[in-house]
Protein backbone atom coordinates (compact mmCIF):
# COMPACT_ATOMS: atom_id res chain seq x y z
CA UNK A 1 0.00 0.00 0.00
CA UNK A 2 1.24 3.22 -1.10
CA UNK A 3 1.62 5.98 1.60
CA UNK A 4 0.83 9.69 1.37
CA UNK A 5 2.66 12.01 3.11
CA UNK A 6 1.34 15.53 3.50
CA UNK A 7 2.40 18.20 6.33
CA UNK A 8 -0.80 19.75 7.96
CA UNK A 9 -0.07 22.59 10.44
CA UNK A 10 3.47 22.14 12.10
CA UNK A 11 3.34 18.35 11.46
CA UNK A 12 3.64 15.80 9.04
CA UNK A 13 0.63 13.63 8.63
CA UNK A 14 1.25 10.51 7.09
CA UNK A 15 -1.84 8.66 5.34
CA UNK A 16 -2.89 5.31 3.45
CA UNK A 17 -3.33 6.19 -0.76
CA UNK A 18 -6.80 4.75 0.21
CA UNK A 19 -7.76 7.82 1.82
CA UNK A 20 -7.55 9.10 -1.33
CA UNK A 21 -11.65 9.81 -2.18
CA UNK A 22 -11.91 9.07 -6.33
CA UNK A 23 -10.42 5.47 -6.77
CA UNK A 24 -9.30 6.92 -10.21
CA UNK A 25 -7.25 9.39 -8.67
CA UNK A 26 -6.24 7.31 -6.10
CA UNK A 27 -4.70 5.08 -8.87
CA UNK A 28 -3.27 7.45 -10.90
CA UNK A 29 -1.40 8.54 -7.43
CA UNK A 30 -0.45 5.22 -7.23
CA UNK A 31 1.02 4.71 -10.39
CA UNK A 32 2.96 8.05 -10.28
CA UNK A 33 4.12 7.30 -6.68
CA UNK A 34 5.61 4.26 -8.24
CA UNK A 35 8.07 6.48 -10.18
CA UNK A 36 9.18 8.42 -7.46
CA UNK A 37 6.86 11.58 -7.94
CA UNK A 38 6.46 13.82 -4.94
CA UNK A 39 3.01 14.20 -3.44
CA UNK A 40 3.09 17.98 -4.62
CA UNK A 41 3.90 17.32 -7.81
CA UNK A 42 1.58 14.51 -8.53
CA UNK A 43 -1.43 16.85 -7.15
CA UNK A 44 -0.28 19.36 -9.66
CA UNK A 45 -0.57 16.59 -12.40
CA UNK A 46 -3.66 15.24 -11.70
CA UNK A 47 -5.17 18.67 -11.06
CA UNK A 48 -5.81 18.54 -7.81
CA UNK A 49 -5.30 21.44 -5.60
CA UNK A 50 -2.79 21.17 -2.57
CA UNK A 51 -4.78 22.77 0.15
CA UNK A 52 -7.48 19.96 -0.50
CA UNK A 53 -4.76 17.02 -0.47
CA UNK A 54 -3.86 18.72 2.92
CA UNK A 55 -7.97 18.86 4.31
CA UNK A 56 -8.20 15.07 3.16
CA UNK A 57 -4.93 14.20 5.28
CA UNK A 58 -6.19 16.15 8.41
CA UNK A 59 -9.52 14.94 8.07
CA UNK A 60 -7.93 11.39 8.06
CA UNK A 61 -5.89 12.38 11.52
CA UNK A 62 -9.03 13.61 13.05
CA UNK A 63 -11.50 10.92 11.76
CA UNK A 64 -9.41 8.03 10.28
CA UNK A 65 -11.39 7.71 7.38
CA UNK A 66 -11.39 9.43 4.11
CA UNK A 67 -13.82 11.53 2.45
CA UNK A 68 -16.67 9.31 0.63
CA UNK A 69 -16.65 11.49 -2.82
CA UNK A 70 -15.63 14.11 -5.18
CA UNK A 71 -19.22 15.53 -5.70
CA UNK A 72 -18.41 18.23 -8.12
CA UNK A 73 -15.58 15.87 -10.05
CA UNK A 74 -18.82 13.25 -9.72
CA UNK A 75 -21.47 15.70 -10.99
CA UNK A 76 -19.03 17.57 -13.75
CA UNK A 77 -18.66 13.96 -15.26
CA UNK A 78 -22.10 12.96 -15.30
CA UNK A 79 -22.85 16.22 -17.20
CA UNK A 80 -20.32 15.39 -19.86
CA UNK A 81 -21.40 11.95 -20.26
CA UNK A 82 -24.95 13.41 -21.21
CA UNK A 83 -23.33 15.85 -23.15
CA UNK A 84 -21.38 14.41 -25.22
CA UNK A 85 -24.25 11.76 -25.52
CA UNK A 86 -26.27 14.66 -26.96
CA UNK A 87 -23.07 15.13 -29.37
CA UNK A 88 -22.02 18.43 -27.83
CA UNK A 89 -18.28 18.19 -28.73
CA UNK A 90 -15.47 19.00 -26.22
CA UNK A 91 -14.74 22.72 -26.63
CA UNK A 92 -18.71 23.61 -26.10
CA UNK A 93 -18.74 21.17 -23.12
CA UNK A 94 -15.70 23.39 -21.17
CA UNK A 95 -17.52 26.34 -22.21
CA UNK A 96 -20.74 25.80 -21.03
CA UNK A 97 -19.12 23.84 -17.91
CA UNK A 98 -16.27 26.76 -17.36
CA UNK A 99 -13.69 24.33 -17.16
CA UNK A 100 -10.68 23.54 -19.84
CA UNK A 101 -10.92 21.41 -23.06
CA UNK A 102 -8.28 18.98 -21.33
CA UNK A 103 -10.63 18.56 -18.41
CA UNK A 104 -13.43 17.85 -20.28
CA UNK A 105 -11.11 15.69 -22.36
CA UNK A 106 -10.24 13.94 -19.49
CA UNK A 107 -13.71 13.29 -18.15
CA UNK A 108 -14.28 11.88 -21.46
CA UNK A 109 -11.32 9.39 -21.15
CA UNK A 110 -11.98 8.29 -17.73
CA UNK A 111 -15.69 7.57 -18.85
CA UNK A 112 -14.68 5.20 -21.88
CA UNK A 113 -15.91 8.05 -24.04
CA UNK A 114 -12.43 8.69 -25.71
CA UNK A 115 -9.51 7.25 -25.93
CA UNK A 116 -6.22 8.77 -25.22
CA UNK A 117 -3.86 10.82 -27.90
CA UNK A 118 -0.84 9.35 -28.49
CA UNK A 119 0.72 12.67 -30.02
């Protein structure tokens, strides 16, 4: 089991990858701890902010369990799904979203919508 490593205050809090909430994220952290990425860097990657990487390791000190969801990751990719379903293409998606093209992109991949560019 991969570790996570955050410091929350003055200390370092030290947590289980499974308190990770999205089990997609969690095992893209996974994979990416596997090469030696720092947990700063790979929360810049995946596009997840610090500050909430530090609330889920100090809600995991004060509660020992994780947070249950991503609602608005959740939500965001239920609306593309339906989208896209509708054939509203990517760029129209972010727009009407407000998020980027590569997020929506994203979504799309981790749905089975799209596949992934290989240039």
């Amino acid at each position: 089991m991969n570790i996570l490593t955050v410091v929350v205050g003055e200390r370092q809090v030290t947590i289980p990858a499974a308190a990770i909430p999205d089990p997609e994220v969690r095992h893209e952290w996974e994979h990416f701890r596997g090469f030696g990425w720092e947990d700063r860097r790979i929360a810049c990657r995946l596009g997840i902010d610090w500050t909430t990487v530090r609330k889920w390791a100090s809600q995991f000190a004060r509660t020992g369990s994780a947070p249950k969801h991503r609602p608005r990751a959740t939500r965001r990719r239920e609306l593309v799904a339906q989208m896209r379903a509708a054939g509203i293409d990517h760029t129209t998606i972010a727009e009407r979203l407000g998020v980027t093209r590569r997020t929506v992109y994203d979504d799309c991949f981790r749905l089975g919508i799209t596949e992934r560019r290989t240039s």
